[in-house]
PDB file of N, CA and C in Angstrom:
ATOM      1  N   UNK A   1      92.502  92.065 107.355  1.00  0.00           N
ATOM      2  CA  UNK A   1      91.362  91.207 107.567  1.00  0.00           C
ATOM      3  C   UNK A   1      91.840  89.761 107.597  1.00  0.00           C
ATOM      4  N   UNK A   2      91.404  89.023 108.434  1.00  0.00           N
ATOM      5  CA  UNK A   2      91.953  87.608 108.663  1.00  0.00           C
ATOM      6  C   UNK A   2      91.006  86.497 107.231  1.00  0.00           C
ATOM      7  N   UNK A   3      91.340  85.986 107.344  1.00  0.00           N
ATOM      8  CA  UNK A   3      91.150  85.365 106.406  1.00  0.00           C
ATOM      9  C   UNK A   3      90.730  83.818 106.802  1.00  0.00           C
ATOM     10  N   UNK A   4      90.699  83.175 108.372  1.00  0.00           N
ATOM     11  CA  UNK A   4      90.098  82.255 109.225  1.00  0.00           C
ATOM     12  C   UNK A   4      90.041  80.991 107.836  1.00  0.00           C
ATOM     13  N   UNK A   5      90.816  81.060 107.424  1.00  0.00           N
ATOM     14  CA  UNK A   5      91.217  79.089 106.600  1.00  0.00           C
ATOM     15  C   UNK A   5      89.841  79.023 105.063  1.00  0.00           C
ATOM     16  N   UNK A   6      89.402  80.473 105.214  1.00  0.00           N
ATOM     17  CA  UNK A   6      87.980  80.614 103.732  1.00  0.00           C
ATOM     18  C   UNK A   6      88.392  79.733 102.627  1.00  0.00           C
ATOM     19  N   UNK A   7      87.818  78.967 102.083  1.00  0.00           N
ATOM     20  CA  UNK A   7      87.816  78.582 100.352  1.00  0.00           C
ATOM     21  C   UNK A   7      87.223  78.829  99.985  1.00  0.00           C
ATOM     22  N   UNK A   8      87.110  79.965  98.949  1.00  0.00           N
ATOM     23  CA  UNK A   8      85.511  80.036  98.325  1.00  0.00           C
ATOM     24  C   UNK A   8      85.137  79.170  97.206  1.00  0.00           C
ATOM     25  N   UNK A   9      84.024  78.966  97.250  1.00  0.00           N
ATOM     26  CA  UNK A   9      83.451  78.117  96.423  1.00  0.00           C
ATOM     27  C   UNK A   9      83.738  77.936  94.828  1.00  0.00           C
ATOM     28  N   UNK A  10      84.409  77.467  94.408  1.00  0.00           N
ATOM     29  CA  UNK A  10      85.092  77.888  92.772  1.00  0.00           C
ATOM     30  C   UNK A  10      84.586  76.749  91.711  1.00  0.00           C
ATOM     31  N   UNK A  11      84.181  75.340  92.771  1.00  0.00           N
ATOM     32  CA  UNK A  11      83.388  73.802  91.055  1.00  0.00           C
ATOM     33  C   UNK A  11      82.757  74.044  91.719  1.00  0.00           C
ATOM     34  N   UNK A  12      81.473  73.593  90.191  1.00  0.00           N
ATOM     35  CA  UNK A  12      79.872  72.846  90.613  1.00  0.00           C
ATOM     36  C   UNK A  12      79.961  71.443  89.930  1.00  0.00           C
ATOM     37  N   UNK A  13      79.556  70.845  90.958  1.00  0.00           N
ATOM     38  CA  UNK A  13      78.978  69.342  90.023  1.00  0.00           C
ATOM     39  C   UNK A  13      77.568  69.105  89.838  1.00  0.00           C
ATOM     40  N   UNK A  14      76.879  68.526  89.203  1.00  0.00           N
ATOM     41  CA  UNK A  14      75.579  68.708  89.224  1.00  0.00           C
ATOM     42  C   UNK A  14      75.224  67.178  88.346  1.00  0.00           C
ATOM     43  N   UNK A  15      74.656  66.669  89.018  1.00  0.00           N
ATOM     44  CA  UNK A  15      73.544  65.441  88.125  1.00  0.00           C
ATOM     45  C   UNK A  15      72.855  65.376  87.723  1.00  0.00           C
ATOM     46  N   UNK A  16      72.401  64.868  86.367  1.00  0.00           N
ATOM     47  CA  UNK A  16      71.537  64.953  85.742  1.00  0.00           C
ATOM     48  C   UNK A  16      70.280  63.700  85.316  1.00  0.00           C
ATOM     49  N   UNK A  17      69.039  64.392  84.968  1.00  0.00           N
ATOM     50  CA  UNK A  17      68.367  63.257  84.602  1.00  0.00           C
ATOM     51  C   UNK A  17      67.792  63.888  83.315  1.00  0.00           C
ATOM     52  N   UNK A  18      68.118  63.214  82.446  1.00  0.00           N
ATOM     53  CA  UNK A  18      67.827  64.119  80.927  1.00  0.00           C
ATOM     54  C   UNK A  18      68.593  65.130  80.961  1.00  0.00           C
ATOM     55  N   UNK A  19      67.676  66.215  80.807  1.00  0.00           N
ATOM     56  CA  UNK A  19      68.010  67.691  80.482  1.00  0.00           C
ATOM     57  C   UNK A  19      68.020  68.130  81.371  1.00  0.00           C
ATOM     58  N   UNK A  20      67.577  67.641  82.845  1.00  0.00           N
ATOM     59  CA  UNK A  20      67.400  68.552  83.909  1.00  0.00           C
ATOM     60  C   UNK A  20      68.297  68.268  85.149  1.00  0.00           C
ATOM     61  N   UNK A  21      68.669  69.211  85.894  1.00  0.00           N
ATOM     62  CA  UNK A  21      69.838  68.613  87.122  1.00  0.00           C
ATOM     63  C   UNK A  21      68.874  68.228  88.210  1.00  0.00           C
ATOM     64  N   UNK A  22      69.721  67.338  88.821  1.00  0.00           N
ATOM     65  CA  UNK A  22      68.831  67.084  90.288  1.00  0.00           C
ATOM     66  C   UNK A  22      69.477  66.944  91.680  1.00  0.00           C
ATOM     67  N   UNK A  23      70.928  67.407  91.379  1.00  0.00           N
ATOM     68  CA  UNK A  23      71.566  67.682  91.996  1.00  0.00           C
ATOM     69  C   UNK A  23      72.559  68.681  91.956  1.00  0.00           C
ATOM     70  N   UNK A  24      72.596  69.210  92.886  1.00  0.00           N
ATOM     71  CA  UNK A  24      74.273  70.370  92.386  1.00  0.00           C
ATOM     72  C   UNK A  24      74.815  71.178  93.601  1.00  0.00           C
ATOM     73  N   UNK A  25      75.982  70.660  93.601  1.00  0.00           N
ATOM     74  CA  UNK A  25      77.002  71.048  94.335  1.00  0.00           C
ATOM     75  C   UNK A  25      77.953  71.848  94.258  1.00  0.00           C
ATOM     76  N   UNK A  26      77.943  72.911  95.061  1.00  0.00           N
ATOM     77  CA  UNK A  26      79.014  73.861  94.531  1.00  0.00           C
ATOM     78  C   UNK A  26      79.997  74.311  95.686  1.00  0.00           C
ATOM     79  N   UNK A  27      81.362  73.818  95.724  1.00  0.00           N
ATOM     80  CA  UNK A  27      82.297  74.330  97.157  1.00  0.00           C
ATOM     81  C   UNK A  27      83.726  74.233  95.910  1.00  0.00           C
ATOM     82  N   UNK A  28      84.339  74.310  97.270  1.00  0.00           N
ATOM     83  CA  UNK A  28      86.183  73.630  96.829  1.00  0.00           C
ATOM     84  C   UNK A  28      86.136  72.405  95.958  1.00  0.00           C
ATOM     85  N   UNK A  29      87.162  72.880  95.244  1.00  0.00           N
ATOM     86  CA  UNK A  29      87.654  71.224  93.957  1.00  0.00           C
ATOM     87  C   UNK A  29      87.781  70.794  94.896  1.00  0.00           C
ATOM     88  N   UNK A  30      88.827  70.342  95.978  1.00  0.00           N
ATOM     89  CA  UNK A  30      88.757  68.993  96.309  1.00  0.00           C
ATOM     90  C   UNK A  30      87.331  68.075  97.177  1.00  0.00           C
ATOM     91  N   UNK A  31      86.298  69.198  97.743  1.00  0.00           N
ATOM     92  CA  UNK A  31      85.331  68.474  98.252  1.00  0.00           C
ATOM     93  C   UNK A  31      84.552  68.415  96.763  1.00  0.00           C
ATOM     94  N   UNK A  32      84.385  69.131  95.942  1.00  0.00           N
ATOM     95  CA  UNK A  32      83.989  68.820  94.731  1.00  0.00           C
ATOM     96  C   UNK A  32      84.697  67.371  93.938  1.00  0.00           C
ATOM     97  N   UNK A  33      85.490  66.801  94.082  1.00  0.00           N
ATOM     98  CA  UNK A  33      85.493  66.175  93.665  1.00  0.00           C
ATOM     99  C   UNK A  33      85.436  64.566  94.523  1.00  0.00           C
ATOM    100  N   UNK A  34      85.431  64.892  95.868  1.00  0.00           N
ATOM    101  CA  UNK A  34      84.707  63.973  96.824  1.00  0.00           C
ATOM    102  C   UNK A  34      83.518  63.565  96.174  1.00  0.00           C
ATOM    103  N   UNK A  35      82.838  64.903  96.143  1.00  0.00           N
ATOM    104  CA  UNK A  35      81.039  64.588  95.842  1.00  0.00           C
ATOM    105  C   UNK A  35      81.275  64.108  94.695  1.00  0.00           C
ATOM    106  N   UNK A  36      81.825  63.999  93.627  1.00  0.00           N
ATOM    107  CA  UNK A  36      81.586  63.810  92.345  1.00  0.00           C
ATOM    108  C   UNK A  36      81.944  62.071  92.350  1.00  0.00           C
ATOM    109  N   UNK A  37      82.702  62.004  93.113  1.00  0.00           N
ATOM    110  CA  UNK A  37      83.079  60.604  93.140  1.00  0.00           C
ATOM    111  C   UNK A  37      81.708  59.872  93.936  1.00  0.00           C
ATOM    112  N   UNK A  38      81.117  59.911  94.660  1.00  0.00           N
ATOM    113  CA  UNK A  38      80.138  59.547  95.612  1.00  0.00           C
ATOM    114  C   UNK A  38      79.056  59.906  94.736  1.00  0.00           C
ATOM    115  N   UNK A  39      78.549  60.532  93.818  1.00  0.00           N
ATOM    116  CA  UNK A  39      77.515  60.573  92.958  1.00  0.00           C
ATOM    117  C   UNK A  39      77.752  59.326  91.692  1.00  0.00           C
ATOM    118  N   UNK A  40      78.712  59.295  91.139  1.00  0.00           N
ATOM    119  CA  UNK A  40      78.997  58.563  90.200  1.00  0.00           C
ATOM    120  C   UNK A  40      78.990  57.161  90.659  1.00  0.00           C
ATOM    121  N   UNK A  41      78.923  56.630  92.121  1.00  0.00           N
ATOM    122  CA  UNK A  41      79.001  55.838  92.323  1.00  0.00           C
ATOM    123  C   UNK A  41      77.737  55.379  92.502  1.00  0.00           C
ATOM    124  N   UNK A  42      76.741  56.326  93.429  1.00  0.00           N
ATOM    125  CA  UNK A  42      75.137  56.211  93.596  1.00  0.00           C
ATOM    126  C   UNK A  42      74.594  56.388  92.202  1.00  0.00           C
ATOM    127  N   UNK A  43      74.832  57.034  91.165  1.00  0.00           N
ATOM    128  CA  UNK A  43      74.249  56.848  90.291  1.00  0.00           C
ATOM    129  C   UNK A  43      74.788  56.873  88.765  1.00  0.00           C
ATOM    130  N   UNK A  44      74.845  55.814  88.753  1.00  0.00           N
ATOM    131  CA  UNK A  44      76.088  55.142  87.890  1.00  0.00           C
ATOM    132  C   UNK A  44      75.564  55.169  86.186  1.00  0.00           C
ATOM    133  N   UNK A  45      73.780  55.350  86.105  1.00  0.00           N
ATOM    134  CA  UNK A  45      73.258  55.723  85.082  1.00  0.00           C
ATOM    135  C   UNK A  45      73.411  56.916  84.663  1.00  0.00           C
ATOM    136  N   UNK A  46      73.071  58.241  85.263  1.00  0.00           N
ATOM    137  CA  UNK A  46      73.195  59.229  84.858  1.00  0.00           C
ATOM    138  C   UNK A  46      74.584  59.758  84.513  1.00  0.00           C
ATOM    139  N   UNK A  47      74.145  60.991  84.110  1.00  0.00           N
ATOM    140  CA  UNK A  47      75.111  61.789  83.616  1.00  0.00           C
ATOM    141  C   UNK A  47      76.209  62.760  85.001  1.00  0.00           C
ATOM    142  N   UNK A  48      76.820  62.713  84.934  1.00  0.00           N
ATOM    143  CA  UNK A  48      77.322  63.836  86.263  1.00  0.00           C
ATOM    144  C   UNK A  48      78.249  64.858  85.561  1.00  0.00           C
ATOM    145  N   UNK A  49      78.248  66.015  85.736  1.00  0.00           N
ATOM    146  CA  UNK A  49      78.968  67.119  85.284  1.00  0.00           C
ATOM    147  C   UNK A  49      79.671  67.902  86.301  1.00  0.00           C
ATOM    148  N   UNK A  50      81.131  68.235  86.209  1.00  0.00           N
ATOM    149  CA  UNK A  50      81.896  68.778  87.139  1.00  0.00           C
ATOM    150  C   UNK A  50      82.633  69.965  86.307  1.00  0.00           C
ATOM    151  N   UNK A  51      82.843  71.022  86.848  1.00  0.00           N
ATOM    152  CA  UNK A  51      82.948  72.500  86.058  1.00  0.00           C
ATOM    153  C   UNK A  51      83.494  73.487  86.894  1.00  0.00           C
ATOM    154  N   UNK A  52      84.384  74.566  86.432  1.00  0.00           N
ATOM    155  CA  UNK A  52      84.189  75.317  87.522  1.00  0.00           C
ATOM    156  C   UNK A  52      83.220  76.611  87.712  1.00  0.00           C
ATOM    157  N   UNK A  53      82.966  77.063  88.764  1.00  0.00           N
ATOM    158  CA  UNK A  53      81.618  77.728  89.152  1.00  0.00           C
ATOM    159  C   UNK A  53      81.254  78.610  88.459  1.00  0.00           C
ATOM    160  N   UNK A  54      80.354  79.301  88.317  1.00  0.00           N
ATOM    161  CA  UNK A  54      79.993  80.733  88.124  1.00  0.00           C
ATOM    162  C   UNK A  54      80.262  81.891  89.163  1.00  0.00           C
ATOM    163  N   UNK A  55      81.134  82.819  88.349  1.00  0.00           N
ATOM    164  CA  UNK A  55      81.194  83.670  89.229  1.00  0.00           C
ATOM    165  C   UNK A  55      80.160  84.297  90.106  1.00  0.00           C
ATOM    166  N   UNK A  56      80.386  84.810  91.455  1.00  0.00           N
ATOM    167  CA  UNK A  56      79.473  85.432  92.153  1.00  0.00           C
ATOM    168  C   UNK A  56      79.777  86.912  92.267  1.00  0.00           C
ATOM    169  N   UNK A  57      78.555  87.641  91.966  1.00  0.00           N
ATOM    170  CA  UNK A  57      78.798  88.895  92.096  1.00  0.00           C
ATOM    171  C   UNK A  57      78.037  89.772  93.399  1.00  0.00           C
ATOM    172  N   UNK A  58      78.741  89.845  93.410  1.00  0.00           N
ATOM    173  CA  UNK A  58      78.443  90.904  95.210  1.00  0.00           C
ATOM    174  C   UNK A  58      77.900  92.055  94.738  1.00  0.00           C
ATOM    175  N   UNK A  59      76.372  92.056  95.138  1.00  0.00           N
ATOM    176  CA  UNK A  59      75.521  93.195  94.351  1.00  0.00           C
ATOM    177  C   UNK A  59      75.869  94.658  95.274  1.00  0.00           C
ATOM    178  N   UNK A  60      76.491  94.335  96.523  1.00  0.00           N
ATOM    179  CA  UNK A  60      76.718  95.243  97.644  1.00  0.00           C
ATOM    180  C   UNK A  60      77.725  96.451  97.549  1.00  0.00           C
ATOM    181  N   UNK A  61      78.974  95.788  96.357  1.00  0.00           N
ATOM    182  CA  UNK A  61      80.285  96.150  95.900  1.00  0.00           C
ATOM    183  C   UNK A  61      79.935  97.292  94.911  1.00  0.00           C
ATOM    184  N   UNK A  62      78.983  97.220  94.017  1.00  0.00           N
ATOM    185  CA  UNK A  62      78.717  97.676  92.958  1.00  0.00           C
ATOM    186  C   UNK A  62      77.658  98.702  93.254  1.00  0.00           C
ATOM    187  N   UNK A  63      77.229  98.553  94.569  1.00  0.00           N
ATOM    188  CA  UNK A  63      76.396 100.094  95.064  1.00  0.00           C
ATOM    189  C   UNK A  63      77.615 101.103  95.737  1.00  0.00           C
ATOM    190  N   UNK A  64      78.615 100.811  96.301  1.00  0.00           N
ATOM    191  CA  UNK A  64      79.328 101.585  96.866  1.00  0.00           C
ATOM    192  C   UNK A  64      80.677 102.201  96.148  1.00  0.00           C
TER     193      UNK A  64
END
């Protein structure tokens, strides 16, 4: 199976206002950390959090 250049999605960054996110981004560290830089800059009050993802589970895998 070719594999056509895939990254899968592995950080989330996500912004916050209080307790709640209002943003969130989830791809490749390095565009993850593009965005993270470009959030911190637009919003220089809040909080920004960068992590890596939650796994995804392929509900499709686990029927077959």
């Amino acid at each position: 199976m070719a594999d056509f250049g895939f990254v899968p999605p592995n950080h989330r960054v996500r912004v916050w206002f209080g307790e709640h996110p209002i943003a969130t981004f989830i791809g490749p560290a390095e565009s993850a950390a593009s965005y993270e830089a470009g959030m911190q800059q637009r919003f220089a009050s809040l909080r920004i959090t960068s992590e890596p993802a939650p796994a995804v589970v392929d509900s499709n895998a686990a029927d077959s």
